[in-house]
C-alpha atoms as a PDB file:
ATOM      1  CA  UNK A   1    -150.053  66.315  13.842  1.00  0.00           C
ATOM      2  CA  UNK A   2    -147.647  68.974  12.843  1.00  0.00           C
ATOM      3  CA  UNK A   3    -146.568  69.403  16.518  1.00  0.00           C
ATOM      4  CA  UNK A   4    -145.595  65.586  16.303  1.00  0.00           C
ATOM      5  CA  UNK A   5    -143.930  65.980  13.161  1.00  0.00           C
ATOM      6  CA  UNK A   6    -141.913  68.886  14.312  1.00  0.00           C
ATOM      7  CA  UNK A   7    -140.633  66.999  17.471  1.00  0.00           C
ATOM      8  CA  UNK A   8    -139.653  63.719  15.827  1.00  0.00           C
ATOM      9  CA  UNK A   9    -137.853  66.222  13.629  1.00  0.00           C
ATOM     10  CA  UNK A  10    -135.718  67.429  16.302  1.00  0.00           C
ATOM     11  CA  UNK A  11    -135.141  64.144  17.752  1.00  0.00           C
ATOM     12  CA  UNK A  12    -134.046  63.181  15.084  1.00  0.00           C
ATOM     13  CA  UNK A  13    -131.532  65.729  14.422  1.00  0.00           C
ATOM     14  CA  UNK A  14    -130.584  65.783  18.302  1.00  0.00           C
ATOM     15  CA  UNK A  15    -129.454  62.106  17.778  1.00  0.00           C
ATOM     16  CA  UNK A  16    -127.941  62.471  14.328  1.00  0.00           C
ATOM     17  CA  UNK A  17    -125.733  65.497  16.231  1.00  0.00           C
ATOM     18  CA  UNK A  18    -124.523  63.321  18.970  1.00  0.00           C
ATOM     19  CA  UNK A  19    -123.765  60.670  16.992  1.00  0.00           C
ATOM     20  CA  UNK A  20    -121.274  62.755  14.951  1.00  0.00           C
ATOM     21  CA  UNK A  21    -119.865  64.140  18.053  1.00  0.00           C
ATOM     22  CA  UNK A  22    -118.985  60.607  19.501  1.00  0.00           C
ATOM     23  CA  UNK A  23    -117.626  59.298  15.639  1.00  0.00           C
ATOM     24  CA  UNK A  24    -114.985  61.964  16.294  1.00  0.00           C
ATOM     25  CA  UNK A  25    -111.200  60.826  17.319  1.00  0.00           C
ATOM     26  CA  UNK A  26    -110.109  62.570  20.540  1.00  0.00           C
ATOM     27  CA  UNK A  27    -106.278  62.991  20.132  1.00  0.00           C
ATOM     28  CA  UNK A  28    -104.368  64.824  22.765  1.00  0.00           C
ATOM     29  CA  UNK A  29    -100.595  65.055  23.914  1.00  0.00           C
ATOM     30  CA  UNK A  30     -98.826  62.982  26.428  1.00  0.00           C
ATOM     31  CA  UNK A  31     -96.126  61.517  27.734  1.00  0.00           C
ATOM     32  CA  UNK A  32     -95.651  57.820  27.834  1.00  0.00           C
ATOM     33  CA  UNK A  33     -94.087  56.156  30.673  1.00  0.00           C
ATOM     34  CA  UNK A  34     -92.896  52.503  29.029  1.00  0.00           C
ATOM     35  CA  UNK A  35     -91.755  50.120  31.810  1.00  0.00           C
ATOM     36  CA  UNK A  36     -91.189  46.171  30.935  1.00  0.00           C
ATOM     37  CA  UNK A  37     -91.869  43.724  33.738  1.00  0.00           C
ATOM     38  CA  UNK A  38     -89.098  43.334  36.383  1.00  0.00           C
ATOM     39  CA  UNK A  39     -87.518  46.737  35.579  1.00  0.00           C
ATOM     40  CA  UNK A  40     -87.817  49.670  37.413  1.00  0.00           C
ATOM     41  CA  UNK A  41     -85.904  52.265  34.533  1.00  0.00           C
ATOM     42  CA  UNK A  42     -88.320  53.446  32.095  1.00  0.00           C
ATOM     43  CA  UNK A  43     -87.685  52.508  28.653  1.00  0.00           C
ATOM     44  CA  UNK A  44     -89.568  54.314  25.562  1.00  0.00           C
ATOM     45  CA  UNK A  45     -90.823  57.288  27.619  1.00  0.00           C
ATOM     46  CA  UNK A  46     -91.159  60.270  26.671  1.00  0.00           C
ATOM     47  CA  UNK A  47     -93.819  62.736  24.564  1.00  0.00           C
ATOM     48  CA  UNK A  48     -96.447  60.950  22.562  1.00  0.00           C
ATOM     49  CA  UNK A  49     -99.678  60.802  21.057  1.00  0.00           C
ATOM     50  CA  UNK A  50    -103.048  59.501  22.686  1.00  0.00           C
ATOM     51  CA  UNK A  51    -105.885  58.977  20.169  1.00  0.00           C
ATOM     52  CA  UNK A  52    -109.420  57.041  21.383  1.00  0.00           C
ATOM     53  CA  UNK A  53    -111.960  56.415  18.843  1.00  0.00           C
ATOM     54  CA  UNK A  54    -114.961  54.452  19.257  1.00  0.00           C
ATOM     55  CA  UNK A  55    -113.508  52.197  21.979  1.00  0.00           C
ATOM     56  CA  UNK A  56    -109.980  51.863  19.845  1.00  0.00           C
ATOM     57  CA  UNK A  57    -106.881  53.213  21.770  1.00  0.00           C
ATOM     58  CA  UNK A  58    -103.728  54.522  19.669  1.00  0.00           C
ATOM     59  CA  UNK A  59    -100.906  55.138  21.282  1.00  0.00           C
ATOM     60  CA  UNK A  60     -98.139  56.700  19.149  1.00  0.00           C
ATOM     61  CA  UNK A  61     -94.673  57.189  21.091  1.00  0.00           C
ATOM     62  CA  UNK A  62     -91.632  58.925  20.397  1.00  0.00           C
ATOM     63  CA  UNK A  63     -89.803  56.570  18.390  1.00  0.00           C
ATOM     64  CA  UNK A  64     -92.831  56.692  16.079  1.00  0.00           C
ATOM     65  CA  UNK A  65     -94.107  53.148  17.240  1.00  0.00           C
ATOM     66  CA  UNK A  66     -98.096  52.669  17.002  1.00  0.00           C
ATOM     67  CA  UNK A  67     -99.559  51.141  19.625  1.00  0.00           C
ATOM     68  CA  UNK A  68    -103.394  49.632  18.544  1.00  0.00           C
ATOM     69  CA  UNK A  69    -105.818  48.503  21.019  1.00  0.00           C
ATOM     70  CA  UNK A  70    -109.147  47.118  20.520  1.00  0.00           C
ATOM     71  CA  UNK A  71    -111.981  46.898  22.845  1.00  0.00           C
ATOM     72  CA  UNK A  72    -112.573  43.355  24.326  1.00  0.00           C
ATOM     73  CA  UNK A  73    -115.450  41.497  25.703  1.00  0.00           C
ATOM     74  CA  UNK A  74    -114.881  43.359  29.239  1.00  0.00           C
ATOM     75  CA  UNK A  75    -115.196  46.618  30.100  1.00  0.00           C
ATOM     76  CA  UNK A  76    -111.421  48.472  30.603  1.00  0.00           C
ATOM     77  CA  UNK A  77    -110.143  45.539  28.921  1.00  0.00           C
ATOM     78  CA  UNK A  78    -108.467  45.418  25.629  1.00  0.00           C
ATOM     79  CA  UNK A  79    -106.065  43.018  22.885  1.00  0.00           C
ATOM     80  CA  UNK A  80    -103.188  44.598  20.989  1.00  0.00           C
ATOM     81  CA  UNK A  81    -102.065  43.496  17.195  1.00  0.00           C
ATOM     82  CA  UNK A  82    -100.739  39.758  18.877  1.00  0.00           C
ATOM     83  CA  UNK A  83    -103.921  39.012  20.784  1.00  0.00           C
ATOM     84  CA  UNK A  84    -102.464  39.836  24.320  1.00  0.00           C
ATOM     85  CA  UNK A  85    -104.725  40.995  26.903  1.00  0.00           C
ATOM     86  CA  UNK A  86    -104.328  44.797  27.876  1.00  0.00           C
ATOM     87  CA  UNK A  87    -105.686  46.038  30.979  1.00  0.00           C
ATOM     88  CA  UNK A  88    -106.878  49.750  30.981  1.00  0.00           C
ATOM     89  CA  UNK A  89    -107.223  51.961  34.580  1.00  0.00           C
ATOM     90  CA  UNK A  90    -106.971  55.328  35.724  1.00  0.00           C
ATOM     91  CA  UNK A  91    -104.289  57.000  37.781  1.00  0.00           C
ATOM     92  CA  UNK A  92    -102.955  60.191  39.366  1.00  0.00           C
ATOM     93  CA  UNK A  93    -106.876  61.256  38.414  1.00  0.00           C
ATOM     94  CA  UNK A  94    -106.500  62.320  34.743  1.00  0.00           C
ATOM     95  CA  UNK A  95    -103.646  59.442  33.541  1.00  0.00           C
ATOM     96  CA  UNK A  96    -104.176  55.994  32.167  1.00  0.00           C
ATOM     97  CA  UNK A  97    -102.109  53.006  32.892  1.00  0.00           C
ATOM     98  CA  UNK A  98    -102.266  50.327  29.940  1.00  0.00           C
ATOM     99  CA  UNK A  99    -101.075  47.048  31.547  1.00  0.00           C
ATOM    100  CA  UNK A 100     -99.903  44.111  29.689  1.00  0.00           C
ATOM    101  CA  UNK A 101     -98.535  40.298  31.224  1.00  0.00           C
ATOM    102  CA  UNK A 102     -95.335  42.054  30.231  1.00  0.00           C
ATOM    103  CA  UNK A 103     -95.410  45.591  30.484  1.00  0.00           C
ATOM    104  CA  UNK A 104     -97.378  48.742  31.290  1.00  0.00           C
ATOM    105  CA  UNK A 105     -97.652  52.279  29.849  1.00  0.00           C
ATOM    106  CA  UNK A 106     -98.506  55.057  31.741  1.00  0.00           C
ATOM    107  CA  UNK A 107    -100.093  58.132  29.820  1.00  0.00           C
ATOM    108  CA  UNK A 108     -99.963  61.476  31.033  1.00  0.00           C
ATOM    109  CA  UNK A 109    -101.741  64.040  29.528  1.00  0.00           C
ATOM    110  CA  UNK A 110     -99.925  67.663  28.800  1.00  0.00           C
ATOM    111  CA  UNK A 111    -103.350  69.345  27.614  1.00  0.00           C
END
């Protein structure tokens, strides 16, 4: 009985640990590539700030503009603070390309 004990013990604390591990914010460096539909010169690029948390994407660029994203009903897909569909994939391997109906954002990471 105290062999049982002892294991749903460590369970226990096993899942508690992981749990706090995943509650933690990843933030890392970038650089943001802003391009609006039918343009092919980047606009808003430059160094900024990549933060995930529990599904939520915050992008911060440059010109200190916060970019929110909330996990949809789809997987990779997300809505931004006026309900518009945002369309998450990966490129160049280690980048993310956030894709709205009228623009996309391209994060690079520097770390």
């Amino acid at each position: 009985m105290k062999r049982y004990k002892t294991t749903l013990l460590l369970i226990a604390l096993a899942a508690v640990t992981c749990f706090a591990q995943t509650a933690l914010a990843e933030t890392r460096k970038a650089n943001c590539d802003v391009v609006k539909k039918g343009e092919k010169a980047k606009k808003g690029s430059g160094e900024c700030t990549f933060s995930e948390d529990q599904g939520r994407v915050t992008l911060v660029l440059r010109n200190d503009k916060k970019i929110l994203l909330v996990p949809g009903k789809k997987v990779n897909k997300y809505k931004d603070k006026d309900d518009h569909v945002v369309v998450r994939s990966t490129v160049n391997g280690d980048g993310i390309l956030f894709k709205w109906e009228h623009q996309g954002i391209t994060v690079s990471f520097l770390d």
